[in-house]
Structure formats: structure tokens, C-alpha cells
C-alpha atoms as a PDB file:
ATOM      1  CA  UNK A   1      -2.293 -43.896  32.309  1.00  0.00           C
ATOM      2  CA  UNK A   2      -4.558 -41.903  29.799  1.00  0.00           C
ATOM      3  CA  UNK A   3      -8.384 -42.033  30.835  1.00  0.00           C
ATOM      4  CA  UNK A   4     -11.386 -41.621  28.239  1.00  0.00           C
ATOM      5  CA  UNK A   5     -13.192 -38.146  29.315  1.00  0.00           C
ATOM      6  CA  UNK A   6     -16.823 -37.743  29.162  1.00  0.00           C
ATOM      7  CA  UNK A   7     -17.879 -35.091  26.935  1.00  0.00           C
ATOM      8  CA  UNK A   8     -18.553 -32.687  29.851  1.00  0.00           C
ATOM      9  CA  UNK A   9     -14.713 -32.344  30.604  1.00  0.00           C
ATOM     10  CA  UNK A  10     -13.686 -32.292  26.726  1.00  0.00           C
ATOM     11  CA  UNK A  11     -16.007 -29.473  25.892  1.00  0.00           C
ATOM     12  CA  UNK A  12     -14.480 -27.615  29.218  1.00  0.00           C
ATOM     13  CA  UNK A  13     -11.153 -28.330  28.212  1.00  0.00           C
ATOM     14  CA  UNK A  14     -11.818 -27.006  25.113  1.00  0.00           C
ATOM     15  CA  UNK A  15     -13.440 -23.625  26.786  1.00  0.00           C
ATOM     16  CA  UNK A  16      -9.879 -23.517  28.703  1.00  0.00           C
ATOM     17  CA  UNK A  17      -7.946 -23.811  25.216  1.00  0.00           C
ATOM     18  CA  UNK A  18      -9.762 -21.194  23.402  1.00  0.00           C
ATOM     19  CA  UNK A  19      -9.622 -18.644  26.436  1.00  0.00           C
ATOM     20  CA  UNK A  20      -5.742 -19.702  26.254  1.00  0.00           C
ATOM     21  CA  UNK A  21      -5.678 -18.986  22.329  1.00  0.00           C
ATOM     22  CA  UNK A  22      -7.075 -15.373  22.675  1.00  0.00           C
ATOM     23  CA  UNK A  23      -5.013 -14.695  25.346  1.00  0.00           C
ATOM     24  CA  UNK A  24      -1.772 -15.682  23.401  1.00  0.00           C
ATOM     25  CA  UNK A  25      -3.247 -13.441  20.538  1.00  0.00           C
ATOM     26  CA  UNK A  26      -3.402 -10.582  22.704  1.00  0.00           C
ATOM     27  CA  UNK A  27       0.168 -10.919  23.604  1.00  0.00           C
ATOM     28  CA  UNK A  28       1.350 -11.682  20.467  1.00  0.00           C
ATOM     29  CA  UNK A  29      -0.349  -8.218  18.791  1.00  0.00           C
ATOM     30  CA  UNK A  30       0.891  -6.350  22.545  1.00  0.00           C
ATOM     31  CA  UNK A  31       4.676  -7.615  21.371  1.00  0.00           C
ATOM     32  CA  UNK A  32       4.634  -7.708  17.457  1.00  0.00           C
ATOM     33  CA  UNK A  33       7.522  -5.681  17.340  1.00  0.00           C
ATOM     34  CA  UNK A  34       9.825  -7.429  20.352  1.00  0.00           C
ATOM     35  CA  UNK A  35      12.512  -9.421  18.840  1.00  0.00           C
ATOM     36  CA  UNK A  36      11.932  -7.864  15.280  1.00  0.00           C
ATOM     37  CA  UNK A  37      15.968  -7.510  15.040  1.00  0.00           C
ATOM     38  CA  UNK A  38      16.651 -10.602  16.399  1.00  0.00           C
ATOM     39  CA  UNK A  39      18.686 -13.001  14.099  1.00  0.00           C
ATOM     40  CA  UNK A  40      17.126 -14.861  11.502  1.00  0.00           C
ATOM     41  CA  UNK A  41      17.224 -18.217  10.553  1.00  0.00           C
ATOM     42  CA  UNK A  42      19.467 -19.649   8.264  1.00  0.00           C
ATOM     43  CA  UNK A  43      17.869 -20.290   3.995  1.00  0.00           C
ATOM     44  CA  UNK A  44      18.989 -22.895   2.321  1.00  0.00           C
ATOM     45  CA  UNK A  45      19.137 -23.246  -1.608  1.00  0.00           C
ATOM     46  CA  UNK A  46      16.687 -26.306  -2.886  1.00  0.00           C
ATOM     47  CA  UNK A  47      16.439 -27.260  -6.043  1.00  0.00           C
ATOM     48  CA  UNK A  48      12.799 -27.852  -8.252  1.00  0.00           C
ATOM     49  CA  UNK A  49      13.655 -31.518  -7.651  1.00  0.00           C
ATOM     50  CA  UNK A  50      13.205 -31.438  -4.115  1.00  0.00           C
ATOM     51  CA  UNK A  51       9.761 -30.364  -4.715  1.00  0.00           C
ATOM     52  CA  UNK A  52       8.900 -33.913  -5.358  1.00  0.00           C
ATOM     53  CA  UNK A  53      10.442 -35.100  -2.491  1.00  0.00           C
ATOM     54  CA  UNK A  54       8.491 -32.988  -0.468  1.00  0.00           C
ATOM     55  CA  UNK A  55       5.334 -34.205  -1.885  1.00  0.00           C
ATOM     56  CA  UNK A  56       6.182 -37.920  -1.486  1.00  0.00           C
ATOM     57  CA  UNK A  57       6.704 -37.808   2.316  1.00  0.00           C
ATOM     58  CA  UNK A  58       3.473 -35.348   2.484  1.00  0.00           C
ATOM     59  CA  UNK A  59       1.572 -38.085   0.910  1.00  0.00           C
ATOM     60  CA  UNK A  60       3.374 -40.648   3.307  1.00  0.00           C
ATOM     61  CA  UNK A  61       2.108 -38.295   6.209  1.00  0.00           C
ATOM     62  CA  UNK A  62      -1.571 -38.355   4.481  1.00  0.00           C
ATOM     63  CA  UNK A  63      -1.750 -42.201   4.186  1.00  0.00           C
ATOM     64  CA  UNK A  64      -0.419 -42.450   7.925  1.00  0.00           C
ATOM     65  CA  UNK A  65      -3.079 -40.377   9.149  1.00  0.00           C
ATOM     66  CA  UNK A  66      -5.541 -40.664   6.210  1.00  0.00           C
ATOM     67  CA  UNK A  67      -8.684 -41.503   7.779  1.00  0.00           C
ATOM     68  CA  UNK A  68      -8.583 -38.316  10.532  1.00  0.00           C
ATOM     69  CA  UNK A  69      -7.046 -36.286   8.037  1.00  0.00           C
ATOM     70  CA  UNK A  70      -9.879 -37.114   5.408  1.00  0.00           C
ATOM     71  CA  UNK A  71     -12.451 -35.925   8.454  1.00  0.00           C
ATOM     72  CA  UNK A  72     -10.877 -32.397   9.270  1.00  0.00           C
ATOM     73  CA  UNK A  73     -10.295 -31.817   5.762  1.00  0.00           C
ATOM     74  CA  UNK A  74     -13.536 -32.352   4.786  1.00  0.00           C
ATOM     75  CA  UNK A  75     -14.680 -28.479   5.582  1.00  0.00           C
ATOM     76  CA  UNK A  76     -12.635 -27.267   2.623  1.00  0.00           C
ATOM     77  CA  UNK A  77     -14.985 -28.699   0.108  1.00  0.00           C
ATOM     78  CA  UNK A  78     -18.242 -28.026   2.225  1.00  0.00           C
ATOM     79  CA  UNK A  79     -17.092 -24.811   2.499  1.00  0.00           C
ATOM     80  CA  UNK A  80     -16.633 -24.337  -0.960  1.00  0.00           C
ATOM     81  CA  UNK A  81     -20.300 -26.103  -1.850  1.00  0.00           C
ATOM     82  CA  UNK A  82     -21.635 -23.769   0.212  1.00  0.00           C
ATOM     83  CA  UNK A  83     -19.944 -20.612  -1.120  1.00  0.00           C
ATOM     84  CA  UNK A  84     -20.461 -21.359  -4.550  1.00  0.00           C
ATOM     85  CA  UNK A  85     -24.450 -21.711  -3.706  1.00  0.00           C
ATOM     86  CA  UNK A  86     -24.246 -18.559  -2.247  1.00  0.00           C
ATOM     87  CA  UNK A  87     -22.513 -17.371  -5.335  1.00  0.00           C
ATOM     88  CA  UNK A  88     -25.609 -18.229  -7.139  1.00  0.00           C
ATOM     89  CA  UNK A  89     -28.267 -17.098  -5.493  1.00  0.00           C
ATOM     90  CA  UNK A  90     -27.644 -13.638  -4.190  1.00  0.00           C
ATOM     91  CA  UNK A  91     -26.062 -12.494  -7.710  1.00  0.00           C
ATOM     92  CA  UNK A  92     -22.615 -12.848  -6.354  1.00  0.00           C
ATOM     93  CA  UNK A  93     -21.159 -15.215  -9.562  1.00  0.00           C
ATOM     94  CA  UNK A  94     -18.468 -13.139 -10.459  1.00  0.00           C
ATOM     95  CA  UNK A  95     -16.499 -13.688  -6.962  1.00  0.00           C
ATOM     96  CA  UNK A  96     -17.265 -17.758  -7.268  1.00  0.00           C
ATOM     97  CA  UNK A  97     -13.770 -18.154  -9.000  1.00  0.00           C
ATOM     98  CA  UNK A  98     -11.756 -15.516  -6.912  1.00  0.00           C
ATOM     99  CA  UNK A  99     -13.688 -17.682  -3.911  1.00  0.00           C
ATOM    100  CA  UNK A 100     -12.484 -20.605  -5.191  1.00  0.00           C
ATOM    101  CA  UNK A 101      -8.810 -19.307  -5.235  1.00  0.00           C
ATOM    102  CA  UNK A 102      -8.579 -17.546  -2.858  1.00  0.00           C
ATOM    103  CA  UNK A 103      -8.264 -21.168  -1.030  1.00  0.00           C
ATOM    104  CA  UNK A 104      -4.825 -20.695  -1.962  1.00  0.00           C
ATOM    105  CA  UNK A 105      -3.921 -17.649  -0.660  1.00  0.00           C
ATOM    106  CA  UNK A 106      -5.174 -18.952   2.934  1.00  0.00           C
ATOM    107  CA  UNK A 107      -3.741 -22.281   2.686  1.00  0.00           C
ATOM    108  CA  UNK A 108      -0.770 -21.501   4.703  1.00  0.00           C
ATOM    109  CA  UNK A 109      -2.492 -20.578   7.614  1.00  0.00           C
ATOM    110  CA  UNK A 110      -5.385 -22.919   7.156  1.00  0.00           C
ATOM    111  CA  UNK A 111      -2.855 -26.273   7.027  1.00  0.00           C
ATOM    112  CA  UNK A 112      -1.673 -25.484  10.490  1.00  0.00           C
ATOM    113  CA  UNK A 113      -3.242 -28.365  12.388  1.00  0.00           C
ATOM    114  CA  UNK A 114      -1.281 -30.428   9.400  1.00  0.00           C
ATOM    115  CA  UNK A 115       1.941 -29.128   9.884  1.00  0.00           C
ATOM    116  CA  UNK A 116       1.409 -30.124  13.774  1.00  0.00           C
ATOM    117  CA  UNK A 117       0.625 -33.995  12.747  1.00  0.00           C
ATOM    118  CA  UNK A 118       4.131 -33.963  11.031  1.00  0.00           C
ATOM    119  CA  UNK A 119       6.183 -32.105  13.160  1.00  0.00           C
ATOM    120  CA  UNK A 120       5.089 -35.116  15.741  1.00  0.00           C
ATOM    121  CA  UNK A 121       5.296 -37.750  13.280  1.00  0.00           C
ATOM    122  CA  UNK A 122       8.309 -36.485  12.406  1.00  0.00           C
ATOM    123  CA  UNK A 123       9.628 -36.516  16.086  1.00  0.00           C
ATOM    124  CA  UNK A 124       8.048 -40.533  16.517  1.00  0.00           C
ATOM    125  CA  UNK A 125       5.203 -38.910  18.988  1.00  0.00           C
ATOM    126  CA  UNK A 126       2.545 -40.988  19.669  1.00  0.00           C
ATOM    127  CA  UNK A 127      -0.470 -39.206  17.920  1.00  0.00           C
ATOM    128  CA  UNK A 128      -4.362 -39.287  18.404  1.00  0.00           C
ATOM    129  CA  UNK A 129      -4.572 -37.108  14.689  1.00  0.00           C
ATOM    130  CA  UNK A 130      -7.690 -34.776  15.165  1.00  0.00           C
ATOM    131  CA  UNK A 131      -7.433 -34.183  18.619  1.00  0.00           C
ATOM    132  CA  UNK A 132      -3.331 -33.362  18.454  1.00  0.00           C
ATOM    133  CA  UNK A 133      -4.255 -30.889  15.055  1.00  0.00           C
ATOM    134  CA  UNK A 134      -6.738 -29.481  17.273  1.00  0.00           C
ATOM    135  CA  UNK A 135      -3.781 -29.308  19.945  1.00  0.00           C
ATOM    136  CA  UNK A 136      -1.957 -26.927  18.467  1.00  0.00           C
ATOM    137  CA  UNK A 137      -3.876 -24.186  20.303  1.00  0.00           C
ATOM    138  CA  UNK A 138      -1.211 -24.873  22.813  1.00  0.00           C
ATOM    139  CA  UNK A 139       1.946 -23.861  20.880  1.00  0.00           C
ATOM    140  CA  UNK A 140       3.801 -21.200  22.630  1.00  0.00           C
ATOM    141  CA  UNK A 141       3.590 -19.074  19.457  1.00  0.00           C
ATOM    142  CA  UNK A 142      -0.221 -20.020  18.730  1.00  0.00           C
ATOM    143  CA  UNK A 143      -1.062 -15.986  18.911  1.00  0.00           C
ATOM    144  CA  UNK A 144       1.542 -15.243  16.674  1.00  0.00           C
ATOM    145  CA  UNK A 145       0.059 -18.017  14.071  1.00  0.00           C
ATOM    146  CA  UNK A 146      -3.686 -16.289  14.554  1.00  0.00           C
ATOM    147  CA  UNK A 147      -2.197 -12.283  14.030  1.00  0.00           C
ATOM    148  CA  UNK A 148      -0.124 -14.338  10.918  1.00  0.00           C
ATOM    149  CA  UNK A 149      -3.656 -15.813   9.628  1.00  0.00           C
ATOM    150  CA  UNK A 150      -5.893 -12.771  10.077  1.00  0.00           C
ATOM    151  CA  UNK A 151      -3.059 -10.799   7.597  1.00  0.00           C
ATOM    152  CA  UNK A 152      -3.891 -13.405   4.704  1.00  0.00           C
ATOM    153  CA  UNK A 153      -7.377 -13.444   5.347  1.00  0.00           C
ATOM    154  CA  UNK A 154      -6.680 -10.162   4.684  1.00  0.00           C
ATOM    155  CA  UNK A 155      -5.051 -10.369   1.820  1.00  0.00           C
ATOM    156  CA  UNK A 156      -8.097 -12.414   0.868  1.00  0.00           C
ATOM    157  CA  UNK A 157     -10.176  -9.598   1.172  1.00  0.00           C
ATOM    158  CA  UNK A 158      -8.284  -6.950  -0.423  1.00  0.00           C
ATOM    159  CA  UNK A 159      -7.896  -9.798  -3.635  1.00  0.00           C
ATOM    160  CA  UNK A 160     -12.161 -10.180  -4.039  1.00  0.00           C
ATOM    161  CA  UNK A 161     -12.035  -6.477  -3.886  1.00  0.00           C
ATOM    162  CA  UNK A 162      -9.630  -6.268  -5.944  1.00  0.00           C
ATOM    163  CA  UNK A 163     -11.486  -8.529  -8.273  1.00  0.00           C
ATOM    164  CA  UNK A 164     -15.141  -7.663  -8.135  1.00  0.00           C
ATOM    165  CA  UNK A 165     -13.514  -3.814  -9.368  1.00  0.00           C
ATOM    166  CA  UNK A 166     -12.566  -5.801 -12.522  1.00  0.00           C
ATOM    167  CA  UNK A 167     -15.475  -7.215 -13.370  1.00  0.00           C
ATOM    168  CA  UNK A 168     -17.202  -3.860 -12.951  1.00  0.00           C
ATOM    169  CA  UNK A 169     -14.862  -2.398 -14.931  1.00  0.00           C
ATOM    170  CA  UNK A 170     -14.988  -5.134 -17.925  1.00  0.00           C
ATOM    171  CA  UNK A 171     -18.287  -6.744 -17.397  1.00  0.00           C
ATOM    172  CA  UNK A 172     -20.445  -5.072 -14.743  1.00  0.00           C
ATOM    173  CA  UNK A 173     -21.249  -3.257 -12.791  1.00  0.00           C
ATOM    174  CA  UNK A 174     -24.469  -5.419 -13.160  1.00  0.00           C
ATOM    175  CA  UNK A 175     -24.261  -9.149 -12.095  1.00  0.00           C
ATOM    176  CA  UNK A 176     -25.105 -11.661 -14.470  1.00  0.00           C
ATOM    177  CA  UNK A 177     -28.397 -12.796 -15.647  1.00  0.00           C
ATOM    178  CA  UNK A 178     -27.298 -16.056 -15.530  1.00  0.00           C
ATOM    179  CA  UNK A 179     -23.952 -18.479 -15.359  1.00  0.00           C
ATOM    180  CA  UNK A 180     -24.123 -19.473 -18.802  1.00  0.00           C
ATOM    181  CA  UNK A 181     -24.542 -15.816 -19.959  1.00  0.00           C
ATOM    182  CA  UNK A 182     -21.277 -15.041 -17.829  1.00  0.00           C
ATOM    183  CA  UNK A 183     -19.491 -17.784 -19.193  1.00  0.00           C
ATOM    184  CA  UNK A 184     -20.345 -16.287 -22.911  1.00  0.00           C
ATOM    185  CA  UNK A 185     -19.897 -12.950 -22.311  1.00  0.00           C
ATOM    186  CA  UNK A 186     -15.882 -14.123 -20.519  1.00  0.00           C
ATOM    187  CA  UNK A 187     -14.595 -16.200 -23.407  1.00  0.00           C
ATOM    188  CA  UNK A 188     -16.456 -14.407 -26.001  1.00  0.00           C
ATOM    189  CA  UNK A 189     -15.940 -10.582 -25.589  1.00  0.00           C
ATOM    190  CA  UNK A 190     -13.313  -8.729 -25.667  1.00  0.00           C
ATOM    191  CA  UNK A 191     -14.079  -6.980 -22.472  1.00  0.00           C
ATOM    192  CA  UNK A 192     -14.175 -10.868 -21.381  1.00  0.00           C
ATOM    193  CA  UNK A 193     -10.933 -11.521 -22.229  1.00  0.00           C
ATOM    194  CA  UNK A 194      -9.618  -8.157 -20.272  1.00  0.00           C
ATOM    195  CA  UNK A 195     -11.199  -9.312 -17.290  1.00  0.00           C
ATOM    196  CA  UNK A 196      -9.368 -12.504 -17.713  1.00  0.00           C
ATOM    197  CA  UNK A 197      -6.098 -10.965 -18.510  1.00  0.00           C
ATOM    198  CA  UNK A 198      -6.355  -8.648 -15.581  1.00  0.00           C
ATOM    199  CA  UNK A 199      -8.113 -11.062 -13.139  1.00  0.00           C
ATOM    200  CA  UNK A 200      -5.345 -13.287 -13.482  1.00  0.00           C
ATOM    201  CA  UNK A 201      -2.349 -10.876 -13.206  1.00  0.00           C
ATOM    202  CA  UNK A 202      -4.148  -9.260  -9.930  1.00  0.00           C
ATOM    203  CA  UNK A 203      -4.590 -12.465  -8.790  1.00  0.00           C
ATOM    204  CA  UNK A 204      -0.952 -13.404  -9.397  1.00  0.00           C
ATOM    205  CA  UNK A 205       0.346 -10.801  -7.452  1.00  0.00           C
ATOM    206  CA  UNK A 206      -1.599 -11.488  -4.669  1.00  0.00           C
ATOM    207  CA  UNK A 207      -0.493 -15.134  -5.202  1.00  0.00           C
ATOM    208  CA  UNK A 208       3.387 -13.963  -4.459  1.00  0.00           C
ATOM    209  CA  UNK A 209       2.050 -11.614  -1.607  1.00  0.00           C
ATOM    210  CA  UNK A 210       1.195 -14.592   0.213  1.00  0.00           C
ATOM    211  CA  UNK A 211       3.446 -17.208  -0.957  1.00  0.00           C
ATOM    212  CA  UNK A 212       6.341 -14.951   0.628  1.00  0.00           C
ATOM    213  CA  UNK A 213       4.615 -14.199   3.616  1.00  0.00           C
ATOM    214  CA  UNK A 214       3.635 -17.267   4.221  1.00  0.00           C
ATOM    215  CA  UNK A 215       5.128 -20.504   2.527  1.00  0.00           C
ATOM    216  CA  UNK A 216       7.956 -20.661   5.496  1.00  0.00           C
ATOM    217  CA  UNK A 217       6.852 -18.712   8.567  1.00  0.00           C
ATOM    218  CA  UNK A 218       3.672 -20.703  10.051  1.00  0.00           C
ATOM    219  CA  UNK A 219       5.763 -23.711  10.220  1.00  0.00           C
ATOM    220  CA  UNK A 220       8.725 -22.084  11.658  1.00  0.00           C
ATOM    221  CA  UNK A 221       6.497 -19.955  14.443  1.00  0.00           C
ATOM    222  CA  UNK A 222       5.051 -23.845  15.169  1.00  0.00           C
ATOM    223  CA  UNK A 223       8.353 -25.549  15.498  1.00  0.00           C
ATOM    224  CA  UNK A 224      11.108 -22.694  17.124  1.00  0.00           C
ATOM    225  CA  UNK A 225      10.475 -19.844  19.094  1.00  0.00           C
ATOM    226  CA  UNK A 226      10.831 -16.775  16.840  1.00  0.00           C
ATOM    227  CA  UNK A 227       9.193 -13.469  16.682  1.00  0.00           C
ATOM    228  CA  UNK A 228       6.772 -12.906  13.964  1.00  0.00           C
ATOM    229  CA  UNK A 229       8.959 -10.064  12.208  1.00  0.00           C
ATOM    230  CA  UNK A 230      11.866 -12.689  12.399  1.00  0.00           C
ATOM    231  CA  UNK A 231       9.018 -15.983  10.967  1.00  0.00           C
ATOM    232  CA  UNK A 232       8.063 -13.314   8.080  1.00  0.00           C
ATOM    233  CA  UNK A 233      11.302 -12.352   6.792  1.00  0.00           C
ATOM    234  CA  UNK A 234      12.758 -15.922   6.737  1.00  0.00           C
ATOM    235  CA  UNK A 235      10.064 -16.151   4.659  1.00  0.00           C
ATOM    236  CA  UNK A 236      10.247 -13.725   2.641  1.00  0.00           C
ATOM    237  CA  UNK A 237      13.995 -14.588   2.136  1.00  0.00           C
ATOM    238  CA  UNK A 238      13.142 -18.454   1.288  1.00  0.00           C
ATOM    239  CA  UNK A 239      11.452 -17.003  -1.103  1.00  0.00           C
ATOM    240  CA  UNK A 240      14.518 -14.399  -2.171  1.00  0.00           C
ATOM    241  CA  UNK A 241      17.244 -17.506  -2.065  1.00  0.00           C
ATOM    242  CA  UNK A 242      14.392 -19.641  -4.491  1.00  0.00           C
ATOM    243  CA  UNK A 243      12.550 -17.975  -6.587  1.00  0.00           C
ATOM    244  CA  UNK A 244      12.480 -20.862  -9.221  1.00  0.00           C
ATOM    245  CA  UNK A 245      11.635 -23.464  -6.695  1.00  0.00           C
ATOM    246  CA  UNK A 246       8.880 -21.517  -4.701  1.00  0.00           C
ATOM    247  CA  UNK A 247       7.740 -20.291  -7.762  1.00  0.00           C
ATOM    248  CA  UNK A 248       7.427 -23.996  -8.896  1.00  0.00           C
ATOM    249  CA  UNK A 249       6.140 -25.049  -6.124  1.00  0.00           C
ATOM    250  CA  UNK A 250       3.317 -22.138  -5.995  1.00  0.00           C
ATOM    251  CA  UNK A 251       2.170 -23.339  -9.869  1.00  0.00           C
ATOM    252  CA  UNK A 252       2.247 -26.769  -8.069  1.00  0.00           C
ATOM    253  CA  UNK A 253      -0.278 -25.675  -5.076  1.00  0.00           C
ATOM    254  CA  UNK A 254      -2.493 -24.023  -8.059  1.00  0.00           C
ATOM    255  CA  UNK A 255      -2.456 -27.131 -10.054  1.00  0.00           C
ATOM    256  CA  UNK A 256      -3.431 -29.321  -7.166  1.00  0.00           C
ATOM    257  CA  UNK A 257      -6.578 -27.039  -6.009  1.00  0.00           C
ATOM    258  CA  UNK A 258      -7.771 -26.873  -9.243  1.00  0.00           C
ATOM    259  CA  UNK A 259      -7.719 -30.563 -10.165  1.00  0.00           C
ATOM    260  CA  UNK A 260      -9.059 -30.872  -6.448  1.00  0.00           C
ATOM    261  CA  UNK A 261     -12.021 -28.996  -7.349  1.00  0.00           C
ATOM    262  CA  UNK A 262     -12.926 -30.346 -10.113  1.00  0.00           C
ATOM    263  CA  UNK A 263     -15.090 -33.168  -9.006  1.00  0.00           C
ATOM    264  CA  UNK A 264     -17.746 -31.035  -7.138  1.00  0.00           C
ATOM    265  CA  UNK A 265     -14.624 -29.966  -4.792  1.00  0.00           C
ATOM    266  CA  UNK A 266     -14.791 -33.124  -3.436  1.00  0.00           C
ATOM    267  CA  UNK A 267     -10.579 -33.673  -4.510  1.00  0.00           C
ATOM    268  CA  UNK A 268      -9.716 -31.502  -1.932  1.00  0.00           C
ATOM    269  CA  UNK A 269     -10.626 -34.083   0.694  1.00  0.00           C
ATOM    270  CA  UNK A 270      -7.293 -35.296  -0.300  1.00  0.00           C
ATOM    271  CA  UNK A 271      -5.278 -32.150  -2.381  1.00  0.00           C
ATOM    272  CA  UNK A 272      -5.445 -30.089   0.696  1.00  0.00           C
ATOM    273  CA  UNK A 273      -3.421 -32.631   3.543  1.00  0.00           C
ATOM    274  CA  UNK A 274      -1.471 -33.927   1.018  1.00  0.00           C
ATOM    275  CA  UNK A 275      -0.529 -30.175   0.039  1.00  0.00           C
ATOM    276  CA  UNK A 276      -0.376 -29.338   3.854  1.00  0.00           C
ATOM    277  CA  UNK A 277       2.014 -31.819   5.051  1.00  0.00           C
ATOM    278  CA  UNK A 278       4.194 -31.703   2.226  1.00  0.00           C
ATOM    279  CA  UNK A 279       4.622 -27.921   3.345  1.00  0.00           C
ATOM    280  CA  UNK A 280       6.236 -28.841   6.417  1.00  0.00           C
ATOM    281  CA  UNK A 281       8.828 -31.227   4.348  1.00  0.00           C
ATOM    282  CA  UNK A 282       9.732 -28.506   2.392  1.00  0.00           C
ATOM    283  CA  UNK A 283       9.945 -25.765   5.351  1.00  0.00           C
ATOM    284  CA  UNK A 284      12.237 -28.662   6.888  1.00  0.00           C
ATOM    285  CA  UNK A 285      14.366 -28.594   3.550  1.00  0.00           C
ATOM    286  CA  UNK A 286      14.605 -24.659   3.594  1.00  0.00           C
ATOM    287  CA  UNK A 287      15.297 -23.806   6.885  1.00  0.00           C
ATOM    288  CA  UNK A 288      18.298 -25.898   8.478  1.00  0.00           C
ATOM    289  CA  UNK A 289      17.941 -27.036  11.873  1.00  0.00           C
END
């Protein structure tokens, strides 16, 4: 029979899973290469219409667990509050849009915990939501899902870089006097409209960077034990075998974050889960059991 812990015991069992985690990290960066040859799992071909079928059953996972979901979700919108005020007052306005997208290129990674909820939904486990997202510190491969996450943050990085040399190239190097000077100077220059042009083609690539690294192998490290070489080329592969579909579903992801921020970020309370657990339908509909 399950008993209710205090808080003492929670908070050490929570000690015990994060000295677990780094452990598991350690080993998975010690072995990174072991299994690299092993074989890969089998890529189906999906078409854009299963895209939607995803997306239904991701929303059926979301209104299952909407009301935990809703809570953990919650950080991706006071996160991005927060960023954009920082954004604002330490002359760092340029970045607030390649902040605000860059969302996407850690979404894999960051929908984890989500992925977790359906896998056991999926398998008719008896859930408590937060805690069992939380659980997933416990997966076998959990290492191998941190190493994964720390190259898109990354890739992250390398795309603010990567876009803060624009805007000193176009714009800068001097930050703005103010936002509504930036936003005449963008639409109303023609060194404006280069750092558009540019900023989205970087930020494109860095888009497909991550889509192929990423779309299939965080789910598949969570559900089967694979090395991470084998979890990024099936990947990378899923990506190969549909290029139209990913492709549609990656405009799809970029549609939904931006609608989702649009009311003071406060859509991504409900974007980001939705987007989350549909990933694992359409991992499930790429890579056959």
C-alpha cells in the first residue's frame, strides 16, 4: 500500500535522485561511443496527414493530465517574462526574439517529463502526473537524455551568437535606444530588412540542426535501451526518410510557439504539452516497435 511521505523524506528522496542523475551522466559521457555501431532502429515513412493525428492524441494526453501539466508547464512562460525584462533593461533587445525562439530549438529536450506521462499513459500505468514527469530521473538512459540536452542548449548558444553578430553587422554594434526605435529601424531600413533576411535563414538552419538531432532520439533513449550515437542517427534518418513531414511538422512547432506567445506568453501554458506529447505520438508513428 502507498503511504503519504512527509516532506522530510520527499526532499531526501529527491537528494538520492539527483545524485543518481549525475551519476548516470557521468557514465553516459565515460561510454558515448560504446554501442555507436550497434544496429539502428527501423524508420518508417509517414505521411503530412499523420501530423494531425499526432496532435489529436497529444491534446487527448493534455486534457487527461491537464491540470498537472498546466502547473509544470507554467515555467516556459515565466521564463520567457522574465527574459524578455531582462532584454529590456540591460540593453540586450536585439536577442529578445532569438530568446524567444530559441524555445524551439530546446523543446525536444525540455518536453522530456511529457514524453514520460505518455509513454505510461500509453502503457495504462497508473500515474500521479508531476511527480512521475519528475520520475524520469530514473530512466536507465536518463544521462544519455542530459549529455543529449546540454548539445541543444548548445546549439542555443552558438544560434544567439550567431545572431547578436547580425545585428552588429546590420544594425549595431550599439543596442537600441529604445524598442520602438528598433522596431523602425527593422522594418524600415534596408540594413533592417538584411538582418531579417539573414536572421531568419541562420535561424533556419539551426532550426534543422536540431530538428534532426532531436525530433526522434529523446523519446527513443526514454522508451528502449539504445546508445546515444544509435538515438541520434535514427534521428537523423527520420528525418532523411521524411523530409516533407518533419519539415511540416517543424513549421507546425513554429506556428504553435508563436501563437503561444502572443498573449504575454501566457499560450504556452498549453502550446508547449500539447506540442510535447504529441511528439511522442509521432516518435511512436516513426519508429516501429
Amino acid at each position: 500500500m502507498d503511504t503519504i511521505r512527509n516532506p522530510v523524506e520527499w526532499s531526501l528522496d529527491q537528494v538520492r535522485l539527483g545524485a543518481s542523475a549525475f551519476a548516470s551522466v557521468g557514465r553516459a559521457l565515460g561510454h558515448a561511443d560504446q554501442d555507436i555501431f550497434a544496429p539502428a532502429p527501423a524508420v518508417r515513412p509517414i505521411a503530412v496527414a499523420n501530423l494531425a493525428t499526432a496532435l489529436r492524441r497529444g491534446f487527448a494526453d493534455f486534457m487527461a493530465y491537464r491540470t498537472d501539466v498546466v502547473f509544470l508547464c507554467v515555467v516556459y512562460p515565466v521564463a520567457g517574462i522574465i527574459l524578455a525584462s531582462i532584454s529590456f533593461k540591460h540593453g540586450m533587445l536585439p536577442l529578445l526574439f532569438p530568446l524567444a525562439s530559441g524555445f524551439a530549438l530546446v523543446g525536444p529536450f525540455a518536453g522530456i517529463g511529457l514524453y514520460e506521462l505518455s509513454r505510461r499513459r500509453e502503457q495504462a500505468v497508473s500515474v500521479a502526473p508531476w511527480p512521475d514527469a519528475f520520475g524520469v530521473v530514473r530512466a536507465p538512459a536518463f544521462g544519455k537524455i542530459v549529455a543529449l540536452g546540454v548539445v541543444l542548449v548548445a546549439i542555443l548558444l552558438l544560434w544567439l551568437v550567431t545572431a547578436q553578430g547580425i545585428y552588429d553587422l546590420t544594425l549595431g554594434p550599439k543596442p537600441p535606444p529604445s524598442a520602438a526605435a528598433f522596431l523602425r529601424d527593422i522594418f524600415t531600413t534596408g540594413a533592417g530588412w538584411t538582418l531579417i533576411v539573414a536572421g531568419c535563414g541562420a535561424g533556419f538552419l539551426y532550426a534543422v540542426v536540431a530538428l534532426m538531432v532531436g525530433v526522434v532520439s529523446f523519446p527513443l533513449l526514454l522508451d528502449r535501451d539504445v546508445s546515444l550515437g544509435v538515438a541520434v542517427w535514427t534521428s537523423i534518418r527520420a528525418v532523411a526518410v521524411n523530409p516533407l513531414a518533419l519539415a511540416a511538422w517543424g513549421l507546425i512547432v513554429a506556428s504553435g510557439l508563436v501563437i503561444g506567445s502572443i498573449p504575454m506568453l501566457l499560450g504556452l501554458v498549453i502550446v508547449m504539452p500539447v506540442l510535447g506529447h504529441a511528439t511522442w505520438h509521432l516518435y511512436r508513428m516513426l519508429v516501429p516497435r
